[in-house]
Every structure is written in structure tokens, then in C-alpha cells.
C-alpha atoms as a PDB file:
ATOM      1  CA  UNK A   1      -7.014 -18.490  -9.454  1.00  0.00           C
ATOM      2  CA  UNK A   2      -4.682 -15.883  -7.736  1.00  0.00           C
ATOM      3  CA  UNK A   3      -4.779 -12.687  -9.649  1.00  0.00           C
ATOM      4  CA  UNK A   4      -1.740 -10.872  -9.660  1.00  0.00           C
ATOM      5  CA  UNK A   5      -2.064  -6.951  -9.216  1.00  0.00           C
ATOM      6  CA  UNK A   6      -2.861  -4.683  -5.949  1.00  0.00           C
ATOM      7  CA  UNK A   7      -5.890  -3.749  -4.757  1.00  0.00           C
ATOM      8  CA  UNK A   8      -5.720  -0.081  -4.177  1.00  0.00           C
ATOM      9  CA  UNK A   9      -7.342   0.368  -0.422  1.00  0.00           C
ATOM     10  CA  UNK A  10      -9.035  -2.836  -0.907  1.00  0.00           C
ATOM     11  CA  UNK A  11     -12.017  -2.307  -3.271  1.00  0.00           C
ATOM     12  CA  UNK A  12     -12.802   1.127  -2.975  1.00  0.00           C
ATOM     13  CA  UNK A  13     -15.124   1.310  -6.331  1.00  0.00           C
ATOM     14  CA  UNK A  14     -17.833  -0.950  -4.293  1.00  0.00           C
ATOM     15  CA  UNK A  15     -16.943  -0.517  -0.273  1.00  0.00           C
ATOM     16  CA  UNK A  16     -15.619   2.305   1.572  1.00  0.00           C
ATOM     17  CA  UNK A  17     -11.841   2.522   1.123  1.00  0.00           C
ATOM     18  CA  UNK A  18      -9.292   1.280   3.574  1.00  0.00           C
ATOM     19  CA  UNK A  19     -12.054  -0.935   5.503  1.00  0.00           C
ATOM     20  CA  UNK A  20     -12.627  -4.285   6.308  1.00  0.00           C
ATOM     21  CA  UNK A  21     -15.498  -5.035   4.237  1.00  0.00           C
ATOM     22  CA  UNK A  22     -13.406  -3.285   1.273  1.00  0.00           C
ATOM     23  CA  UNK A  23     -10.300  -5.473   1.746  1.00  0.00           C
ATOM     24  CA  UNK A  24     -12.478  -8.670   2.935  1.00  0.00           C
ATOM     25  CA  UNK A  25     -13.768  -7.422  -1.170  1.00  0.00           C
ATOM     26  CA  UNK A  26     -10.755  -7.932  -2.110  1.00  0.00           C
ATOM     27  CA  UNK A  27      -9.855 -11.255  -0.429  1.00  0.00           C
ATOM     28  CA  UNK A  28     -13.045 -12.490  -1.866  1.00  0.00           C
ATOM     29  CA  UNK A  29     -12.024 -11.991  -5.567  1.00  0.00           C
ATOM     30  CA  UNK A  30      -8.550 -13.848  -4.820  1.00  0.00           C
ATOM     31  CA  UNK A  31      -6.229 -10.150  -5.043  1.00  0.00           C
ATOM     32  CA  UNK A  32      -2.726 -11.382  -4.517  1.00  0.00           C
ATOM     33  CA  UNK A  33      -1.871  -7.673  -2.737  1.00  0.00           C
ATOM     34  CA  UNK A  34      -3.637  -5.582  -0.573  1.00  0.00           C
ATOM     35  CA  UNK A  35      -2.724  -1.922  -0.575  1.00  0.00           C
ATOM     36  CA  UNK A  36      -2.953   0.484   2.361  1.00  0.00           C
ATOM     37  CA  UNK A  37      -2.176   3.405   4.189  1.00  0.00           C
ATOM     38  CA  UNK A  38      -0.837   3.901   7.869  1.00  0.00           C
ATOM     39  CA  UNK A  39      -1.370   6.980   9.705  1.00  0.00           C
ATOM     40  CA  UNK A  40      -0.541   7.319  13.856  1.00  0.00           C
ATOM     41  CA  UNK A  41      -3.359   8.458  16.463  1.00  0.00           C
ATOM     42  CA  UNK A  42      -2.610  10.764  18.892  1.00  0.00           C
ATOM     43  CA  UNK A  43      -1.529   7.718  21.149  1.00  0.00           C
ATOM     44  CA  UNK A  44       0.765   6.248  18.785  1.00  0.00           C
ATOM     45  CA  UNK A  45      -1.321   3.114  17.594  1.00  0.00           C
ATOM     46  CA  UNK A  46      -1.514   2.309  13.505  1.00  0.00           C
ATOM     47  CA  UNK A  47      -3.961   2.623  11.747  1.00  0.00           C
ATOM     48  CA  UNK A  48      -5.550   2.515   8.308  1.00  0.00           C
ATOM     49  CA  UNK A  49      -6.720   5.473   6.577  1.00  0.00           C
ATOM     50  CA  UNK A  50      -5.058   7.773   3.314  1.00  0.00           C
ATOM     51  CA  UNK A  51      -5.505  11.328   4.676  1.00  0.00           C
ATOM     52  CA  UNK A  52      -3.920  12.927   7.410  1.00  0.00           C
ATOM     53  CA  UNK A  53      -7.002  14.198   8.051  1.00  0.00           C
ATOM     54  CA  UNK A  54     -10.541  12.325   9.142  1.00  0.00           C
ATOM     55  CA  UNK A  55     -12.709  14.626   6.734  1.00  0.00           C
ATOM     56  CA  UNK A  56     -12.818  13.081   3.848  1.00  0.00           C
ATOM     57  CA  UNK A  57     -13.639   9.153   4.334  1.00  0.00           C
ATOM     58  CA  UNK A  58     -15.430   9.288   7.691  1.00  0.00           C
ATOM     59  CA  UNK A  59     -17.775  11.680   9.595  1.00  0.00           C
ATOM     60  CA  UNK A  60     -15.204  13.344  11.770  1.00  0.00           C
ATOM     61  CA  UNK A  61     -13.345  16.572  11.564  1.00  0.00           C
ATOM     62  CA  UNK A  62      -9.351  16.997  12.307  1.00  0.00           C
ATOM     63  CA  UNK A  63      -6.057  15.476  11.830  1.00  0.00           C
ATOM     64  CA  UNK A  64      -5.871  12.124  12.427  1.00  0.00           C
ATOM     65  CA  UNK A  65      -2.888  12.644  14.535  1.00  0.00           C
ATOM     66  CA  UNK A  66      -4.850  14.677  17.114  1.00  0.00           C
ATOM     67  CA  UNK A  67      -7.421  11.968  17.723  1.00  0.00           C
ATOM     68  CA  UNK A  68      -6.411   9.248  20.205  1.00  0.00           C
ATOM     69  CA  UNK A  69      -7.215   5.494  19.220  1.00  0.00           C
ATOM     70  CA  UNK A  70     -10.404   5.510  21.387  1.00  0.00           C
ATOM     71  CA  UNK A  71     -12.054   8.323  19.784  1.00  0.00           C
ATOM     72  CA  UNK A  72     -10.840   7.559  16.884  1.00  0.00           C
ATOM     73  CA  UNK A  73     -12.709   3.947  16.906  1.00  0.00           C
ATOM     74  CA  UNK A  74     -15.957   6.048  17.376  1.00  0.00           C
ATOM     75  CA  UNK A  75     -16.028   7.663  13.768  1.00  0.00           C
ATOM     76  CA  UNK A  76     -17.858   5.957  11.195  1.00  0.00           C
ATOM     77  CA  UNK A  77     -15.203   5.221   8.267  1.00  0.00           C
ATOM     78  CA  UNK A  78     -18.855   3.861   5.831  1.00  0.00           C
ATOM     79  CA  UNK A  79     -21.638   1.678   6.554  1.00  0.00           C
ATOM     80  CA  UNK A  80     -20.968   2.053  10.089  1.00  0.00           C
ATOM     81  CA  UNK A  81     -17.529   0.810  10.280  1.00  0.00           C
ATOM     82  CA  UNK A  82     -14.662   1.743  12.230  1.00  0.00           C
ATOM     83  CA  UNK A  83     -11.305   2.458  10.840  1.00  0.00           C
ATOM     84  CA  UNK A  84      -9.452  -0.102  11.213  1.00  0.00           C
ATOM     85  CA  UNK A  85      -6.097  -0.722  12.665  1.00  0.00           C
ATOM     86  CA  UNK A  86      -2.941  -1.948  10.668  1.00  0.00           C
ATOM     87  CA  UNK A  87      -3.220  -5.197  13.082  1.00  0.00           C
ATOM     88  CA  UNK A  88      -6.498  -5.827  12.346  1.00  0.00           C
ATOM     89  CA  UNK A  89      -6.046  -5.645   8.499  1.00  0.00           C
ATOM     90  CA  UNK A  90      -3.107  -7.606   9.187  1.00  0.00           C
ATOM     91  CA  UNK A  91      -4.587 -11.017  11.054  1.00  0.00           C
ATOM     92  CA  UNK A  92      -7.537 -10.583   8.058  1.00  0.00           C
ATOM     93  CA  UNK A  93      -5.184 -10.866   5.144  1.00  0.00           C
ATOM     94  CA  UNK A  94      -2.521 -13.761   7.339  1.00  0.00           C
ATOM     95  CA  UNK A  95      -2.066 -16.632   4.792  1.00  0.00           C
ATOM     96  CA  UNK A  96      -4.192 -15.097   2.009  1.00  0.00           C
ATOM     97  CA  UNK A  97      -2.446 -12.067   0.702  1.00  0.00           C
ATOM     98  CA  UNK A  98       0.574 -10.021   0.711  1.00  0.00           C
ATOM     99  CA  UNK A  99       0.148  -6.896   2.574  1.00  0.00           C
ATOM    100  CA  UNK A 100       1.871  -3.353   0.770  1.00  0.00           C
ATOM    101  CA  UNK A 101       2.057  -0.783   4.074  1.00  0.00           C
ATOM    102  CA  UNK A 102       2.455   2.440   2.515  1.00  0.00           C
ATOM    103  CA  UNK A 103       3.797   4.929   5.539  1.00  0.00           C
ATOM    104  CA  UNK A 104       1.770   8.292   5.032  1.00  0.00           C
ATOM    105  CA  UNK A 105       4.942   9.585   6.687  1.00  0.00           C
ATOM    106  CA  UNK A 106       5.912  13.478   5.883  1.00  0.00           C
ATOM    107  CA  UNK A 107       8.979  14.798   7.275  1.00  0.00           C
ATOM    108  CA  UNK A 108       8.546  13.865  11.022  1.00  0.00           C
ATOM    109  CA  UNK A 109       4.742  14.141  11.179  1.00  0.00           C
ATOM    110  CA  UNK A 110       4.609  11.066  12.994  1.00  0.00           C
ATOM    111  CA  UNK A 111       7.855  10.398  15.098  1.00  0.00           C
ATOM    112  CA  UNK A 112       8.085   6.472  15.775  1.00  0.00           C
ATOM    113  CA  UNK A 113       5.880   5.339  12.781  1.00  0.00           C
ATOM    114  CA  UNK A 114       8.229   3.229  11.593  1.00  0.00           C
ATOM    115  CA  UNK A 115       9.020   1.319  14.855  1.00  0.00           C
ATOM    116  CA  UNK A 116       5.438   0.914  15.770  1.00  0.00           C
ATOM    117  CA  UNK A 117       4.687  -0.539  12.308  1.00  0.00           C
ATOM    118  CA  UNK A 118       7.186  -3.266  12.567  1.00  0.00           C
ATOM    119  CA  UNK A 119       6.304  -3.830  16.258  1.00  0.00           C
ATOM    120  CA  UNK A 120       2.600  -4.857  14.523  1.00  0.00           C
ATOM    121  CA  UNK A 121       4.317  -6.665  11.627  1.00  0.00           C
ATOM    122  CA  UNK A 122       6.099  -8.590  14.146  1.00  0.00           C
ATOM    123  CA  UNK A 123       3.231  -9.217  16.659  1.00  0.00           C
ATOM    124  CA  UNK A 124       1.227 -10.492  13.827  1.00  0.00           C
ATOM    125  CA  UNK A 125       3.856 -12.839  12.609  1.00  0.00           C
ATOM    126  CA  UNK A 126       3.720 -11.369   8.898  1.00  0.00           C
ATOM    127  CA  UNK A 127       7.623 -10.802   8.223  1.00  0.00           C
ATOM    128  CA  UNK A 128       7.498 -12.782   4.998  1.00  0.00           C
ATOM    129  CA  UNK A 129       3.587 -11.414   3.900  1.00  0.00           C
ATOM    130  CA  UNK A 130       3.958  -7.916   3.725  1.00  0.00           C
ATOM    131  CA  UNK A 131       6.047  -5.129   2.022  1.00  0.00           C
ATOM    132  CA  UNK A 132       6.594  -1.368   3.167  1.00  0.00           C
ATOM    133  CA  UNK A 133       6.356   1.102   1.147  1.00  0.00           C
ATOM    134  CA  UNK A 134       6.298   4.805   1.065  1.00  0.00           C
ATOM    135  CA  UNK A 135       6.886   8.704  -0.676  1.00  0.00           C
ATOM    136  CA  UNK A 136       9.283   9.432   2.011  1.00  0.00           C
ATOM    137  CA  UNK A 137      12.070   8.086   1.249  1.00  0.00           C
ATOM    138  CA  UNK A 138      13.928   9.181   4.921  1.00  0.00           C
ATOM    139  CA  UNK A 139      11.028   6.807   6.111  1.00  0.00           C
ATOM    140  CA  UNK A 140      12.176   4.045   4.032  1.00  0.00           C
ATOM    141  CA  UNK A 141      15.528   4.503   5.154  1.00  0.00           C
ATOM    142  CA  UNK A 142      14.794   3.821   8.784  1.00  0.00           C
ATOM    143  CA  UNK A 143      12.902   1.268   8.310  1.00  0.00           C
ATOM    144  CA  UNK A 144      16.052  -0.540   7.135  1.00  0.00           C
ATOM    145  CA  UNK A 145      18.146   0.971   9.433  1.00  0.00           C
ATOM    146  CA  UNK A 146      15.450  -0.997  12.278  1.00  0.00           C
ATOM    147  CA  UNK A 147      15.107  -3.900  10.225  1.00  0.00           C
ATOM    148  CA  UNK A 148      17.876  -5.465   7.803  1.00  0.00           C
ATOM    149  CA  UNK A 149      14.895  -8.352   6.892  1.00  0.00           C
ATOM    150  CA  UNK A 150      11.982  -5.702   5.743  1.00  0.00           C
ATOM    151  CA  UNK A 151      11.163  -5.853   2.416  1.00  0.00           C
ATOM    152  CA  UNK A 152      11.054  -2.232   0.900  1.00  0.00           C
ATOM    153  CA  UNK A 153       9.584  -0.425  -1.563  1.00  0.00           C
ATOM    154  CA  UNK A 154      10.352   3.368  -2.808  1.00  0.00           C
ATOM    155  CA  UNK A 155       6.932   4.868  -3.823  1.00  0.00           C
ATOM    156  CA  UNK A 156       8.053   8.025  -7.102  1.00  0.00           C
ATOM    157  CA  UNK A 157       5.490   9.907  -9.343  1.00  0.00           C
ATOM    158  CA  UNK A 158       7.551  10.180 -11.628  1.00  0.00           C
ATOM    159  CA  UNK A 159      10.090   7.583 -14.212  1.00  0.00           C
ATOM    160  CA  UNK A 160      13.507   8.597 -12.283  1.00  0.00           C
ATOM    161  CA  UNK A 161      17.251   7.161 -12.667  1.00  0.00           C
ATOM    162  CA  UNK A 162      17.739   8.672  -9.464  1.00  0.00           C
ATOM    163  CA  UNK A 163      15.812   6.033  -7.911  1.00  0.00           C
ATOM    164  CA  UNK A 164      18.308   3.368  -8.647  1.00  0.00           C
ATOM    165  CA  UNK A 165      21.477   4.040  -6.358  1.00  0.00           C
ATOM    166  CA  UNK A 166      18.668   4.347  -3.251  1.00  0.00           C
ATOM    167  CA  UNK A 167      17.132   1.047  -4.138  1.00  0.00           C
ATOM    168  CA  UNK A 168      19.983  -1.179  -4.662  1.00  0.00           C
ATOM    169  CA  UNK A 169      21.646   0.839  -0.856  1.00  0.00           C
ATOM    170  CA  UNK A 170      18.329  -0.277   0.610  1.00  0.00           C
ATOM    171  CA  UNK A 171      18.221  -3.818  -0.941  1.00  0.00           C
ATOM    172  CA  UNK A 172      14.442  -2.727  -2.029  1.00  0.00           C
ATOM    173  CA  UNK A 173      12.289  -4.827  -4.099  1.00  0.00           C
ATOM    174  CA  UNK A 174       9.597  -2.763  -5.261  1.00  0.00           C
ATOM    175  CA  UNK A 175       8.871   0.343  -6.932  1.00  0.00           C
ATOM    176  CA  UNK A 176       5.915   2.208  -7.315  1.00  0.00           C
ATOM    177  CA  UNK A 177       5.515   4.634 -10.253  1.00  0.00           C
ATOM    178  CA  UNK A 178       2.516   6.479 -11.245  1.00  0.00           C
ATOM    179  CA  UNK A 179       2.093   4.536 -14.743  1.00  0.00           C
ATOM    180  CA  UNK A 180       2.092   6.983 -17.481  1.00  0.00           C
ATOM    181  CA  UNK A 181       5.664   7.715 -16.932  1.00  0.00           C
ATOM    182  CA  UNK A 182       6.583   4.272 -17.843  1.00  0.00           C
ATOM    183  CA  UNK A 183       9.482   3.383 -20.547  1.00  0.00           C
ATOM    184  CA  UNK A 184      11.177   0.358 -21.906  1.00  0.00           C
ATOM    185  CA  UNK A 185      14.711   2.001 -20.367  1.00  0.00           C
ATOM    186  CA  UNK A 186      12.914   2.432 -16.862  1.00  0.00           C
ATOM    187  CA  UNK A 187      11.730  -1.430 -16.991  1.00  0.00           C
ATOM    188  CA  UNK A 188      14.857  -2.639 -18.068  1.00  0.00           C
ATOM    189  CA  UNK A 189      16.775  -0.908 -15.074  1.00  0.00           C
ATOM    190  CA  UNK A 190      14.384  -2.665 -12.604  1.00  0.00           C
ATOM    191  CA  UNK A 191      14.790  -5.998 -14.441  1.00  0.00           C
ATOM    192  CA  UNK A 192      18.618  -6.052 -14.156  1.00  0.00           C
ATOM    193  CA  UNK A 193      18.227  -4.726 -10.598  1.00  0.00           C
ATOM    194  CA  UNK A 194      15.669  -7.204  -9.587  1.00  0.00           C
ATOM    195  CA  UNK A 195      13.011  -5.039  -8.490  1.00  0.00           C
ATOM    196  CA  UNK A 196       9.714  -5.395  -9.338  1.00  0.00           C
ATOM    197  CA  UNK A 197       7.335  -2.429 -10.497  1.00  0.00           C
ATOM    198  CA  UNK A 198       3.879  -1.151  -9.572  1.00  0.00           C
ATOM    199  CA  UNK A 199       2.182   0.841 -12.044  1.00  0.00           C
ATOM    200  CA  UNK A 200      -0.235   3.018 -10.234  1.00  0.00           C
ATOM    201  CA  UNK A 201      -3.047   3.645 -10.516  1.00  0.00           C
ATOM    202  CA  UNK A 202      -4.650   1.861 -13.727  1.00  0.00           C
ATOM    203  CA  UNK A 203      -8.663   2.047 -13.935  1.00  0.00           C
ATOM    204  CA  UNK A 204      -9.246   1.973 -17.196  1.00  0.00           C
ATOM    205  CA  UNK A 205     -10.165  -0.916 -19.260  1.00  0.00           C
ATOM    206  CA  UNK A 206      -7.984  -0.346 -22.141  1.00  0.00           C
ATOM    207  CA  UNK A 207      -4.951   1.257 -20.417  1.00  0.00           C
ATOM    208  CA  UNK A 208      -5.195  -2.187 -18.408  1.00  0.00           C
ATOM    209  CA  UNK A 209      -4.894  -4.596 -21.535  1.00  0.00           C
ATOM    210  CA  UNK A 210      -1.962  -2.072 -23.170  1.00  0.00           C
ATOM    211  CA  UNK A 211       0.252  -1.990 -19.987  1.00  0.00           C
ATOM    212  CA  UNK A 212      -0.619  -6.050 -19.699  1.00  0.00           C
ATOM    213  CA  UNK A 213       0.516  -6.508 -23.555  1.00  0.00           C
ATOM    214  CA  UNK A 214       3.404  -4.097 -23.422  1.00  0.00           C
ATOM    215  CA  UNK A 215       4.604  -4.783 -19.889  1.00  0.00           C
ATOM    216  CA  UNK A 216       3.141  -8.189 -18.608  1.00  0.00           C
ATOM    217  CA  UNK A 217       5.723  -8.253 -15.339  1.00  0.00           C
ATOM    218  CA  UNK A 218       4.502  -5.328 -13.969  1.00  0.00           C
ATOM    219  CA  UNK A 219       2.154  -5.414 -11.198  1.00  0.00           C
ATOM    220  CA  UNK A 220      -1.414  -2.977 -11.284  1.00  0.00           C
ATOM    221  CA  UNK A 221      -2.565  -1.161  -8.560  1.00  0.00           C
ATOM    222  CA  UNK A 222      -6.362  -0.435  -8.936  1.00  0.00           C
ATOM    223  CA  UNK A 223      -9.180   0.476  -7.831  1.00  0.00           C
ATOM    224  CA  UNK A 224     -11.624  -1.839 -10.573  1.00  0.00           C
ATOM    225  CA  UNK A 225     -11.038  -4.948  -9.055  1.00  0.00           C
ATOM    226  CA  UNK A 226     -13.029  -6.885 -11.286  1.00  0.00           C
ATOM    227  CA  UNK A 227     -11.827  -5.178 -14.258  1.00  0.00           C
ATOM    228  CA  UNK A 228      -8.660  -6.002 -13.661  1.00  0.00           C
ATOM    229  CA  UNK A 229      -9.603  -9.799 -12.849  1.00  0.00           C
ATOM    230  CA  UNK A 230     -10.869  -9.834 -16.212  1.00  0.00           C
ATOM    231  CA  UNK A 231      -8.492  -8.301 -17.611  1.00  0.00           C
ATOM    232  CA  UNK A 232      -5.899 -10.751 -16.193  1.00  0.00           C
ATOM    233  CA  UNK A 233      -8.268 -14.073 -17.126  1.00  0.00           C
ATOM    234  CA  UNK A 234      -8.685 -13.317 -20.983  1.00  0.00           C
END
């Protein structure tokens, strides 16, 4: 059985986020989505990490952007693995998930992101298995201004009206809102505009079953995998 919801970074509650064993996780428990983030390397190739910086989730120092591809690959991202690139992630999850690419764009931190990304997309034959997503919204808008087949997703924190005139300009199908600023008017909207919500990010048992009662369309992005497998199953 297919369970319908996101896995946030693969399965970062059990594996180190953003790497292969944590989305190979997430394959394994039949996730319809995998979630993830694209930064650049100094060299302009994609790859998969949340931070603009290497401190956090690997043993390195520095911006990610200062770090070419090859010395990159030589930081351990967990358990000895590299981070991996977008294309990597990409053949792993061909004709077994959907892909969400969420640009970690900011301003024009990364000039040519967006090309480079659909240059992978497009190398890895994945058109039709994966959405892009993102917080910038400029980022969003050139990726439909390089691609009119893209499907696009606006990333908000908050519940916003404002949201709506962008979407329907950019023909996007998804938007991601952190959850507790869900309401029935905000639902509706996306219903009559055809766009599909993710509710970020739900952990918790019981806030899983209430948005599932209340709100059964919407998709979950989480980090408890198996929680929300369950949750999904009863």
C-alpha cells in the first residue's frame, strides 16, 4: 500500500537527513513523496542538503556554496555517507516516488539554480515525477519562465490570500503551509483553485489523526514515517 504524505528529508527520525539510506528509508515503507533540499557547490552542481552551510549535518565547516563538488563529496553527511547529489536522489526514487525539490534559493545566493535543476530533472527523465518547490517565490517564478511544463509549488509559513493571484499566474499545484495556520476558508480556496496542500511539518501522533479527520485531502510532511503510516492504515 502507497501511503500518501511526504517524507520530510527522507526519514530523518532513524537515518541522517537528506541521504540515501534516509530516503532509500523512505522508499522502503512505500512514501508516495520524497522531500528535499537543493543547494549549489561552488562549481554549480546540485545537491542535497537543508543548510546553506555544511555545519550542522556533516563534519565540515563553511557555506556550502564555497565548497566545490569534489570536496564537497569528501565530508561525511552520517554513517559515512556522502551528500548526495539531486541526480543521484533522482535515478533512486525513478518509478517509485514523486520527488518535491525545494530550491534553498535566497535572493540570488545561487545564480543559475534554477536552470541547473531542470537540466538534472531533464537528464534523469523525471518531468512527470517530481514537483519544485520553494520560499522564494522570484525562484518559482523563473522556473516557469524556463519551463511552461514544471509543476510548481509556493512554499508560505503562514495561511495567506495573497498566495492565490501568484498561484493561479504560475499554474502551481501545490502549496506548502506550516500546518497550524490552517482554516476551512484557506482549504476551500485551494479546492476551487485546484491546488493541493502540504501541511508541514506534523510529528505528532494526535495532531496527525485531527488534521487526517478534519482535513483528509491534505498531504503531511513528516519526519515520523511510521507514525504517519499508521496513522494513514487505521
Amino acid at each position: 500500500m502507497t501511503v500518501t504524505g511526504l517524507a520530510h528529508r527522507g526519514y530523518p527520525r532513524k537515518y541522517p537527513e537528506n541521504t540515501i539510506s534516509s530516503f532509500q528509508a523512505a522508499l522502503d515503507l512505500n512514501f508516495s513523496v520524497l522531500e528535499l533540499d537543493v543547494q549549489l557547490t561552488k562549481d554549480g552542481v546540485p545537491v542535497v542538503i537543508h543548510d546553506t552551510t555544511v555545519n550542522r549535518t556533516t563534519n565540515g565547516k563553511g557555506r556550502v556554496i564555497d565548497y566545490t563538488f569534489e570536496e564537497l563529496r569528501k565530508l561525511d553527511a552520517g554513517g559515512g555517507q556522502p551528500i548526495p547529489t539531486l541526480e543521484e536522489v533522482l535515478a533512486l526514487a525513478k518509478g517509485k516516488a514523486k520527488v518535491d525539490i525545494e530550491l534553498k534559493q535566497s535572493g540570488n545566493l545561487y545564480p543559475g539554480l534554477e536552470e541547473k535543476v531542470l537540466e538534472v530533472v531533464a537528464d534523469a527523465g523525471m518531468q512527470d515525477q517530481v514537483f519544485v518547490t520553494s520560499f522564494d517565490h522570484y525562484s518559482i517564478i523563473r522556473m516557469r519562465e524556463l519551463s511552461a511544463d514544471i509543476e510548481l509549488g509556493l512554499v508560505i509559513y503562514g495561511a495567506t490570500p495573497s498566495v492565490f493571484p501568484l498561484a493561479k499566474q504560475l499554474g502551481a499545484k501545490y502549496v506548502s503551509v506550516k500546518s497550524i495556520y490552517l482554516n476551512d476558508d484557506f482549504v476551500r480556496r485551494c479546492a476551487e483553485q485546484d491546488i493541493r496542500i502540504i501541511a508541514w511539518t506534523i510529528d505528532d501522533e494526535e495532531e496527525m489523526r485531527a488534521l487526517r479527520s478534519r482535513y483528509p485531502q491534505i498531504w503531511v510532511c513528516t519526519n515520523e514515517l511510521e507514525k504517519w503510516k499508521a496513522c494513514v492504515e487505521e
